[in-house]
C-alpha atoms as a PDB file:
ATOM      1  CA  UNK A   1     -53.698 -55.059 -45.247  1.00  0.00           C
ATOM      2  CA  UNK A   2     -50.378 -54.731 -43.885  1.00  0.00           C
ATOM      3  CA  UNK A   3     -49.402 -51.856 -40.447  1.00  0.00           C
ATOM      4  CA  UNK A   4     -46.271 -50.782 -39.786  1.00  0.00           C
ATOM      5  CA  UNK A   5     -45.597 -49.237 -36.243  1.00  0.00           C
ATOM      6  CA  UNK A   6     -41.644 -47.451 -35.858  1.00  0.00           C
ATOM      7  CA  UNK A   7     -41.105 -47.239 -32.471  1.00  0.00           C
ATOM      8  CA  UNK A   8     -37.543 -46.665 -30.235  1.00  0.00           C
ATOM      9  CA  UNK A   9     -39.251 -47.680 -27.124  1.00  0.00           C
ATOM     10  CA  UNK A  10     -39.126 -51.034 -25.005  1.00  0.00           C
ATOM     11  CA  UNK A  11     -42.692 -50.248 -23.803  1.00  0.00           C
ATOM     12  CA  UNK A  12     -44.782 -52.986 -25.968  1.00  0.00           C
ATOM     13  CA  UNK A  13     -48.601 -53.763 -25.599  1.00  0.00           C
ATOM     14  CA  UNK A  14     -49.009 -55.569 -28.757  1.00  0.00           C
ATOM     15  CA  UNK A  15     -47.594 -58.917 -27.396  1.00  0.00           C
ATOM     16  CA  UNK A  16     -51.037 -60.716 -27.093  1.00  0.00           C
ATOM     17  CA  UNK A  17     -52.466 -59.262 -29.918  1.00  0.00           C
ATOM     18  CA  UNK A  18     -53.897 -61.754 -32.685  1.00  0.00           C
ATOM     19  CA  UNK A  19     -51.998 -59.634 -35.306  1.00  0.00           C
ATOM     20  CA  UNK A  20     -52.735 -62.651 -38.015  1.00  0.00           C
ATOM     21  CA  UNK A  21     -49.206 -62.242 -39.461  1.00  0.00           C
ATOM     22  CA  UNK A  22     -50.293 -58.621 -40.994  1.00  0.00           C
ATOM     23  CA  UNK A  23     -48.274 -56.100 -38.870  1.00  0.00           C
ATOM     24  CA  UNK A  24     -44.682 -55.334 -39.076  1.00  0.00           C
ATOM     25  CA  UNK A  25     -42.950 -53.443 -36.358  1.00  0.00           C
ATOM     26  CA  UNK A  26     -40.183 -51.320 -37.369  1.00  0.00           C
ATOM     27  CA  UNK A  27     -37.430 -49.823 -34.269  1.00  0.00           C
ATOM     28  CA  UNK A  28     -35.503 -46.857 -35.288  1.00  0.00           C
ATOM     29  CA  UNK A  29     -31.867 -47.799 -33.967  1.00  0.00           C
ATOM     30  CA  UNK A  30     -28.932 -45.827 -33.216  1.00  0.00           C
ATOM     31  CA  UNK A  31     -25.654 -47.028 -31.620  1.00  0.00           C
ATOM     32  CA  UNK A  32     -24.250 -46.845 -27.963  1.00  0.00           C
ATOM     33  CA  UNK A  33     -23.245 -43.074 -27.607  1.00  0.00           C
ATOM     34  CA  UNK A  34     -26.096 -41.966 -29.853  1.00  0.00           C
ATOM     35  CA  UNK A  35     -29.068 -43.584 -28.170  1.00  0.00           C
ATOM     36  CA  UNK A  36     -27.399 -42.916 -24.274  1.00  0.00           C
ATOM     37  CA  UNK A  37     -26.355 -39.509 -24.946  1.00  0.00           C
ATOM     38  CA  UNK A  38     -28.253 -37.660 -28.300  1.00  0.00           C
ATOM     39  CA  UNK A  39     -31.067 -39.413 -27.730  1.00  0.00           C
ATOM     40  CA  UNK A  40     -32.033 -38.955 -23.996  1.00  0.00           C
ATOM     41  CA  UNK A  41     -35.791 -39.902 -22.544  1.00  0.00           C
ATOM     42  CA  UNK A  42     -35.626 -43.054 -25.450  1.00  0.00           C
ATOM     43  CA  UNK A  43     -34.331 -46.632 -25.040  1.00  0.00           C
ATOM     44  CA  UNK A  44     -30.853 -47.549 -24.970  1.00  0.00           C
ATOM     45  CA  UNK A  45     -29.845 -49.101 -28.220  1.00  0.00           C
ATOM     46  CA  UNK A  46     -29.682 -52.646 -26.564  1.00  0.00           C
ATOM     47  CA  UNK A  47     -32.497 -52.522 -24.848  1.00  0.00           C
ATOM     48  CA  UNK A  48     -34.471 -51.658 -28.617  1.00  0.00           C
ATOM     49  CA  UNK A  49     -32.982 -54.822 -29.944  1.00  0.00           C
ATOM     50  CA  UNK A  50     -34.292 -56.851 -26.932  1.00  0.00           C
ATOM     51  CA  UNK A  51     -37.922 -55.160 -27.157  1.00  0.00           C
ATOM     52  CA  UNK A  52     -37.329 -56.175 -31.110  1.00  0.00           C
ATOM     53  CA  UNK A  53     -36.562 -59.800 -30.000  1.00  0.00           C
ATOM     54  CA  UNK A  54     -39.905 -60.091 -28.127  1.00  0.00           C
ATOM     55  CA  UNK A  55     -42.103 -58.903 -30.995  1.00  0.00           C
ATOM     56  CA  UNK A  56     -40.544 -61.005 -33.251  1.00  0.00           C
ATOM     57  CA  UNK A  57     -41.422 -64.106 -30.572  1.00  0.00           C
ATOM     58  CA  UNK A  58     -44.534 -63.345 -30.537  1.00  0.00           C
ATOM     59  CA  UNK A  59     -44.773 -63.753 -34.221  1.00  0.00           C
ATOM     60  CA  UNK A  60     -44.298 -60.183 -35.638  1.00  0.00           C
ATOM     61  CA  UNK A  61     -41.721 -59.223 -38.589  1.00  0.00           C
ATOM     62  CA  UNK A  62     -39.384 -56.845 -37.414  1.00  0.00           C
ATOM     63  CA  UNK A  63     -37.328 -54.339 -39.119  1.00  0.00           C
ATOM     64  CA  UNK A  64     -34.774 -51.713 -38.143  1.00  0.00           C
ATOM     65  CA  UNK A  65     -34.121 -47.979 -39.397  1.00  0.00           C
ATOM     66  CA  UNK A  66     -30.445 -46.643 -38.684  1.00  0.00           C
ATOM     67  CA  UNK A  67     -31.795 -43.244 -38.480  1.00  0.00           C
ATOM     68  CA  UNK A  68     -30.320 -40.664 -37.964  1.00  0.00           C
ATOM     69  CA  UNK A  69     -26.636 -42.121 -38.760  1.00  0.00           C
ATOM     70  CA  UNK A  70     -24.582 -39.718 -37.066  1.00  0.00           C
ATOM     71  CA  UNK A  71     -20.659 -39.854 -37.111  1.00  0.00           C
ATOM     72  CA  UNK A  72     -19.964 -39.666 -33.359  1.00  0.00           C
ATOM     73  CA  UNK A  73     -15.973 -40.720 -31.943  1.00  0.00           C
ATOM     74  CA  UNK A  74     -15.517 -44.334 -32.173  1.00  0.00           C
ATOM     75  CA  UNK A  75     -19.028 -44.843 -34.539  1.00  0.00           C
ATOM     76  CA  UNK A  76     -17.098 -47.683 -36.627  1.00  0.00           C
ATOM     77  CA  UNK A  77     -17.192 -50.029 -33.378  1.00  0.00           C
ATOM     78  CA  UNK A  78     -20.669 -48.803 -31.800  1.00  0.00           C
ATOM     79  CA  UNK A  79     -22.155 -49.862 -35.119  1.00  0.00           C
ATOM     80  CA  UNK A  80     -20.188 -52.669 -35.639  1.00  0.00           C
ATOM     81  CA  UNK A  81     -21.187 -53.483 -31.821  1.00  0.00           C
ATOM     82  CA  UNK A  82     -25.027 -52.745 -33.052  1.00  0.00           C
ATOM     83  CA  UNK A  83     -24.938 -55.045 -36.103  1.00  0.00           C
ATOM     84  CA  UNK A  84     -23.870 -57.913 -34.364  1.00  0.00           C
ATOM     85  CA  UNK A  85     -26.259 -58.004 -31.688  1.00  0.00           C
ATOM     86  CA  UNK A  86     -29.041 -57.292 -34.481  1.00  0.00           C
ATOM     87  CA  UNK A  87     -28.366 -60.571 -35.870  1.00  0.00           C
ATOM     88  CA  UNK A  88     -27.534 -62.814 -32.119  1.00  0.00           C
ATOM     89  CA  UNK A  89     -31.046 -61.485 -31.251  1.00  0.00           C
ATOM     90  CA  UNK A  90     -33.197 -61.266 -34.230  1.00  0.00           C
ATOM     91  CA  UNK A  91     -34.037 -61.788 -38.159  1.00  0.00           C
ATOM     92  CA  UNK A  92     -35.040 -58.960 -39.460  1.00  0.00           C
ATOM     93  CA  UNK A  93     -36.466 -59.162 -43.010  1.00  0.00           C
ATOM     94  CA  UNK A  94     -34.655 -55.642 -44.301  1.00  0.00           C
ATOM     95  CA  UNK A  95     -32.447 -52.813 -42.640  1.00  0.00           C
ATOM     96  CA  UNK A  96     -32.547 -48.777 -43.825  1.00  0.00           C
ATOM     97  CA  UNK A  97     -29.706 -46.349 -43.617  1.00  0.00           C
ATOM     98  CA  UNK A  98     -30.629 -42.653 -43.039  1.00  0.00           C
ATOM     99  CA  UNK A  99     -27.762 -40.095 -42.531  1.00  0.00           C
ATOM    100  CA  UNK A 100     -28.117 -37.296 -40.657  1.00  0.00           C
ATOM    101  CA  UNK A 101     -30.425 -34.694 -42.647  1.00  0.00           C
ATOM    102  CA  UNK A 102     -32.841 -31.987 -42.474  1.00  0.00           C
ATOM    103  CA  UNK A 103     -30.850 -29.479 -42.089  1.00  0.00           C
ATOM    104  CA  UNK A 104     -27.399 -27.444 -42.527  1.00  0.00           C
ATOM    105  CA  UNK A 105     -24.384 -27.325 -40.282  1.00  0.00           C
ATOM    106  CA  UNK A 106     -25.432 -24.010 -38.478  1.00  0.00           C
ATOM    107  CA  UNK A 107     -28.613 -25.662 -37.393  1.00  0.00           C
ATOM    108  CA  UNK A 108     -26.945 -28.762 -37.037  1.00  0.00           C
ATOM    109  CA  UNK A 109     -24.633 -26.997 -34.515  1.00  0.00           C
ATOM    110  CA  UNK A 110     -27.961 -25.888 -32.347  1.00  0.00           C
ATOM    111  CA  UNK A 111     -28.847 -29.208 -32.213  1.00  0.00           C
ATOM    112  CA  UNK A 112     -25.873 -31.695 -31.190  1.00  0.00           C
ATOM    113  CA  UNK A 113     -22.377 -30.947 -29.126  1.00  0.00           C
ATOM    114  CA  UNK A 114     -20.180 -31.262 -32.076  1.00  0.00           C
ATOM    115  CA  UNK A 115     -17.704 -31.891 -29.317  1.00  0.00           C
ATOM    116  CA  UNK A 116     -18.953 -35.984 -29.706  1.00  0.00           C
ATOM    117  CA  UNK A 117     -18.607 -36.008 -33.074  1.00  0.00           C
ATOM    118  CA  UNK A 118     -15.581 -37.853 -35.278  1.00  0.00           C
ATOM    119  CA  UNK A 119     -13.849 -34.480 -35.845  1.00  0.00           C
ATOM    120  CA  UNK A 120     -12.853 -35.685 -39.464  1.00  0.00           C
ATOM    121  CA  UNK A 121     -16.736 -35.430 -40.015  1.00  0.00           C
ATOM    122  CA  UNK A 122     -16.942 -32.221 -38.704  1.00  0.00           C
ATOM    123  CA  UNK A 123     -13.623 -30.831 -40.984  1.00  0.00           C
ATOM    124  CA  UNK A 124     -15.857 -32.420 -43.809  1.00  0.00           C
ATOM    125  CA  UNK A 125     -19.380 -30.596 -42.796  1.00  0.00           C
ATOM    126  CA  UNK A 126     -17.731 -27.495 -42.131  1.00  0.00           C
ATOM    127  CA  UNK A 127     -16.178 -27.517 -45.485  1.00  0.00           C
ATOM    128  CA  UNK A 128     -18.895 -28.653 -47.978  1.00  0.00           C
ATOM    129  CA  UNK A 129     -21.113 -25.910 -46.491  1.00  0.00           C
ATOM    130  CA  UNK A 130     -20.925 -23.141 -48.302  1.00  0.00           C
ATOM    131  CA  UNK A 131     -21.413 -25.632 -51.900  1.00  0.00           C
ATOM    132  CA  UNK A 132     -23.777 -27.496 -50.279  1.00  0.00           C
ATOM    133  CA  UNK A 133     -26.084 -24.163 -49.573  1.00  0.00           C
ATOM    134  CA  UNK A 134     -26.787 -23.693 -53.229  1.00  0.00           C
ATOM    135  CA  UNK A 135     -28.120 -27.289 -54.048  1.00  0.00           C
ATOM    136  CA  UNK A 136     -31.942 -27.512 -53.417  1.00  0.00           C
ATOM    137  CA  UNK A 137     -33.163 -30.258 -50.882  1.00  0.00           C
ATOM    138  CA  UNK A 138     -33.107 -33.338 -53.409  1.00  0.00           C
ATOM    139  CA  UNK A 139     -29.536 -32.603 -54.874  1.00  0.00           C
ATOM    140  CA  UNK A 140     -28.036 -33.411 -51.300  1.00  0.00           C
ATOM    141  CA  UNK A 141     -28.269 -29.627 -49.977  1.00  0.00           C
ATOM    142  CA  UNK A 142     -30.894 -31.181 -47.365  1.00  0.00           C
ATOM    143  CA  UNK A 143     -27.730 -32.916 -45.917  1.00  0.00           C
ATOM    144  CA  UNK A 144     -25.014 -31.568 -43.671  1.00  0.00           C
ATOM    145  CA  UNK A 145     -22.295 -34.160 -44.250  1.00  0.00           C
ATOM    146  CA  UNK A 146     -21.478 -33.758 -47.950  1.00  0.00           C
ATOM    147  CA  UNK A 147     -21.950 -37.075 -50.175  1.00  0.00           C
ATOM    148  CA  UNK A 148     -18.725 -38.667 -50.009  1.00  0.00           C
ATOM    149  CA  UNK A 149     -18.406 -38.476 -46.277  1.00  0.00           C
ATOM    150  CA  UNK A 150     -22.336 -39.780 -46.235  1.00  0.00           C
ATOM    151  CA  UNK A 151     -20.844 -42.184 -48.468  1.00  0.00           C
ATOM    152  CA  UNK A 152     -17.861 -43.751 -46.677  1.00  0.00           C
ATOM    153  CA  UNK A 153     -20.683 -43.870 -43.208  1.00  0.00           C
ATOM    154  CA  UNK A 154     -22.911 -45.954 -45.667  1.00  0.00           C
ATOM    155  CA  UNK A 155     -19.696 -48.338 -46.997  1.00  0.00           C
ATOM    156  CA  UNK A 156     -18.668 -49.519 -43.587  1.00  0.00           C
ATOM    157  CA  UNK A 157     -22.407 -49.735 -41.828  1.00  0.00           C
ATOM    158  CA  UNK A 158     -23.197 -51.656 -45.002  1.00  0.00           C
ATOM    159  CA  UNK A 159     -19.976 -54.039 -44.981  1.00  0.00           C
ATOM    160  CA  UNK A 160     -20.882 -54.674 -41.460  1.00  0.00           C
ATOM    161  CA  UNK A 161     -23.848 -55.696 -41.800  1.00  0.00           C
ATOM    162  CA  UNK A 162     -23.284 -57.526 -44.786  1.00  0.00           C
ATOM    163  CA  UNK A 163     -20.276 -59.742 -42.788  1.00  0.00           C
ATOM    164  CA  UNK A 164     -23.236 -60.852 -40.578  1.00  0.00           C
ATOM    165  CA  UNK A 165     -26.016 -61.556 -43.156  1.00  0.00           C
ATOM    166  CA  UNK A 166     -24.901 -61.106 -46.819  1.00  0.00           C
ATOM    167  CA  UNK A 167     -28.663 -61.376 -48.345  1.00  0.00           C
ATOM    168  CA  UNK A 168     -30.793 -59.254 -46.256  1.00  0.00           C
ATOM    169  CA  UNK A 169     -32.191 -55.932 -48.328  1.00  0.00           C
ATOM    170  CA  UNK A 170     -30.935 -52.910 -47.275  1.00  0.00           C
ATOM    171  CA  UNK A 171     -32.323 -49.501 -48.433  1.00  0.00           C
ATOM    172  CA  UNK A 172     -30.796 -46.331 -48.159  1.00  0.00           C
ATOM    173  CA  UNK A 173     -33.694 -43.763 -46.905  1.00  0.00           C
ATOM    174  CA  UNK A 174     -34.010 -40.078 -48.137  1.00  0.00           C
ATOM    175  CA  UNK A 175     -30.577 -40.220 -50.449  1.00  0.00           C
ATOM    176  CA  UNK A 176     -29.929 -39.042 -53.749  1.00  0.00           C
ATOM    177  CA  UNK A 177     -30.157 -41.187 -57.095  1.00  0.00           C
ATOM    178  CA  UNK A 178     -26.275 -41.007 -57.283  1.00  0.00           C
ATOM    179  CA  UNK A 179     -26.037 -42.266 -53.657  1.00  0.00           C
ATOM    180  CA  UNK A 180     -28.300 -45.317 -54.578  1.00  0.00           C
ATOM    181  CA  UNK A 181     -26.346 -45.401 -58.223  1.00  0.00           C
ATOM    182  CA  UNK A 182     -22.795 -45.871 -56.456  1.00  0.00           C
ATOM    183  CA  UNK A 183     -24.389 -48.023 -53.837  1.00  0.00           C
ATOM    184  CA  UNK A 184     -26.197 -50.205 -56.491  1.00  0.00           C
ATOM    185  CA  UNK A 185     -23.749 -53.387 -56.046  1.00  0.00           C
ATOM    186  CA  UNK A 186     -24.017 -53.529 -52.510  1.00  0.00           C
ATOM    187  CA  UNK A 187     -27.505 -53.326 -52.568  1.00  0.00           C
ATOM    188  CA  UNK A 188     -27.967 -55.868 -55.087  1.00  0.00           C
ATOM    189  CA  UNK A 189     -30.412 -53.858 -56.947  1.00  0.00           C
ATOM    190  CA  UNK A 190     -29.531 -52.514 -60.418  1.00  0.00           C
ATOM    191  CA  UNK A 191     -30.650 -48.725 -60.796  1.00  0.00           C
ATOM    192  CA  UNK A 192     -31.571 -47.010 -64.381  1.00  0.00           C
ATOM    193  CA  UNK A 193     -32.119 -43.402 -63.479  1.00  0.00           C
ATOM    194  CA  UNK A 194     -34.870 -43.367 -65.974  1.00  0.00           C
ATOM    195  CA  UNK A 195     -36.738 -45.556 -65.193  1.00  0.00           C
ATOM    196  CA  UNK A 196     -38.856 -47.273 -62.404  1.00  0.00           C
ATOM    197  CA  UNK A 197     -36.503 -49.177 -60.257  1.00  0.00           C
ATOM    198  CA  UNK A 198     -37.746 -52.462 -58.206  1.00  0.00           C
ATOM    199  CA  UNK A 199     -35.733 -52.102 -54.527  1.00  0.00           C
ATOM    200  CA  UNK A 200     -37.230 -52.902 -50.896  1.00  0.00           C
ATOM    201  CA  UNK A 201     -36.829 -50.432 -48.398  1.00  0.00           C
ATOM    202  CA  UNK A 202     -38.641 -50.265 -44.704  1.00  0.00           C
ATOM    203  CA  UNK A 203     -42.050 -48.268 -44.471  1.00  0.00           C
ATOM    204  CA  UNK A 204     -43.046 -47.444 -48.186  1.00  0.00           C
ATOM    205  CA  UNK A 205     -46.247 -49.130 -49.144  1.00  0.00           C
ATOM    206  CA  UNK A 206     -45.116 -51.472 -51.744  1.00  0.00           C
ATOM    207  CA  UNK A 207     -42.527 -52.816 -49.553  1.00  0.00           C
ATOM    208  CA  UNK A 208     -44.882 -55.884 -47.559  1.00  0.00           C
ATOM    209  CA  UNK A 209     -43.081 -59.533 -47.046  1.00  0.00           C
ATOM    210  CA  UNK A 210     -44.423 -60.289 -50.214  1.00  0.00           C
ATOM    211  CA  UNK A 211     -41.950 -57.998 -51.957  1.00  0.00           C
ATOM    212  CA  UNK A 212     -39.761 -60.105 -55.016  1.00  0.00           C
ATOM    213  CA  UNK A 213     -36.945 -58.766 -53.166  1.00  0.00           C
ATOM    214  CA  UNK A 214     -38.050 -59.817 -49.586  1.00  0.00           C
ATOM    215  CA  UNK A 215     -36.356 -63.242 -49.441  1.00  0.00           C
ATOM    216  CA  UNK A 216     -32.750 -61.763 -50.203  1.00  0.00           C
ATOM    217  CA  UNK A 217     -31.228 -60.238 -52.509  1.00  0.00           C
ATOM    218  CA  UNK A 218     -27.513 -60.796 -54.555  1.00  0.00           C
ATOM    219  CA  UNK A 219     -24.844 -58.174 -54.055  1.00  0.00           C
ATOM    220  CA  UNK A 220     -22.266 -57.925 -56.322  1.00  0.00           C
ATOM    221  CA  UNK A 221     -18.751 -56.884 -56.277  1.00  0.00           C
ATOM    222  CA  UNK A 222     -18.225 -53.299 -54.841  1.00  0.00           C
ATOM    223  CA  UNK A 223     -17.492 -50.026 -56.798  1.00  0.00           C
ATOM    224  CA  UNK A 224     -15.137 -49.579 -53.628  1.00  0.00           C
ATOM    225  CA  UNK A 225     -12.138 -50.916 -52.132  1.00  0.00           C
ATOM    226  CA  UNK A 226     -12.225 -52.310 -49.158  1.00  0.00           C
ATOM    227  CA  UNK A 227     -12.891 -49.058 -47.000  1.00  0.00           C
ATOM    228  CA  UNK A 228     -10.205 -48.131 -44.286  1.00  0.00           C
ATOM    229  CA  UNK A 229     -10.308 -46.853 -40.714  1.00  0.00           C
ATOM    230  CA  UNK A 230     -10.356 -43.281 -40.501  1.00  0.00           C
ATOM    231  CA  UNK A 231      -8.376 -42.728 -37.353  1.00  0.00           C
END
């Protein structure tokens, strides 16, 4: 039997466990700004991959969560500044993406100072609202940024991570089968929408180390172009 804990702590008391190779720790991670600032009373986003680091020492797979990926100023280099110390510190055996959900803009705006966010983010929420209201839950109404702004956050996260490692499954959580259908390249994992599709994500219950997919996976050449900096 396999446990998975998710945790966005540094506080660990599982170091001298005899976990017999059957537990895998998952951290939910979240970039500089995000984990300092959105995210107070938790761990800074450093100190997650160095908790991370320790687990895996002791013998424990480790996997990470990007959840929730919000677009705050500047989120191309705090991720890009997350990804790389992923990979200096650790292996982990697969990464998820999970945009910003749960909810629409007006209770989006209760929640977070929309003053941090990357304002062309905010333009994009603002205007997809009022389509995005009439779409139930699983058609991408369960998301304030509209799909092709969720989209471009998931190209560049994804190219970033893929610079660093370009085998390592990564699974986008809680997205739509056209967001996994555009993404399907990338991911290396070939999607029929009709049928049962074979991918590796982070906490389902097929997804143990002795998943096909778990020792890599072969991405192919990108729907996209290389994406660009929004400035």
């Amino acid at each position: 039997m396999k446990s998975t804990w998710a945790r966005a702590t540094t506080s660990i008391d599982l170091l001298d466990l005899d976990h017999k190779g059957k537990t895998i720790l998952q951290w939910s991670l979240s970039p500089r700004t995000q984990s300092t600032i959105l995210e107070p009373e938790t761990a800074r986003w450093d100190e997650r991959v160095e908790a991370a680091q320790r687990c895996q020492d002791a013998g424990y797979i480790v996997r990470f969560r990007f959840s929730p990926v919000i677009p705050v100023k500047n989120w191309q280099a705090e991720y890009a500044e997350l990804v790389e110390l992923i990979f200096a510190r650790t292996q982990p055996d697969v990464i998820s993406l999970c945009a910003f959900g749960w909810m629409n803009v007006e209770t989006a705006r209760g929640c977070i100072d929309f003053s941090l966010l990357d304002p062309h983010f905010v333009s994009a929420m603002d205007s997809a609202a009022p389509f995005l209201a009439v779409r139930g839950f699983a058609g991408g109404g369960g998301h304030p940024i509209p799909h092709d702004a969720r989209a471009y956050l998931f190209k560049v996260i994804i190219d970033q991570i893929r610079g660093c490692h370009s085998t390592i499954p990564i699974a986008l959580c809680l997205e739509t089968v056209e967001m996994w259908a555009l993404f399907e390249r990338e991911l290396g994992v070939r999607l029929n929408p009709y049928k049962k599709s074979n991918y590796y994500c982070n906490c389902g219950p097929l997804c143990t180390p002795e998943h096909s997919l778990s020792e890599g996976v072969t991405p192919g050449k990108s729907w996209f172009g290389e994406a660009p900096l929004i400035l």
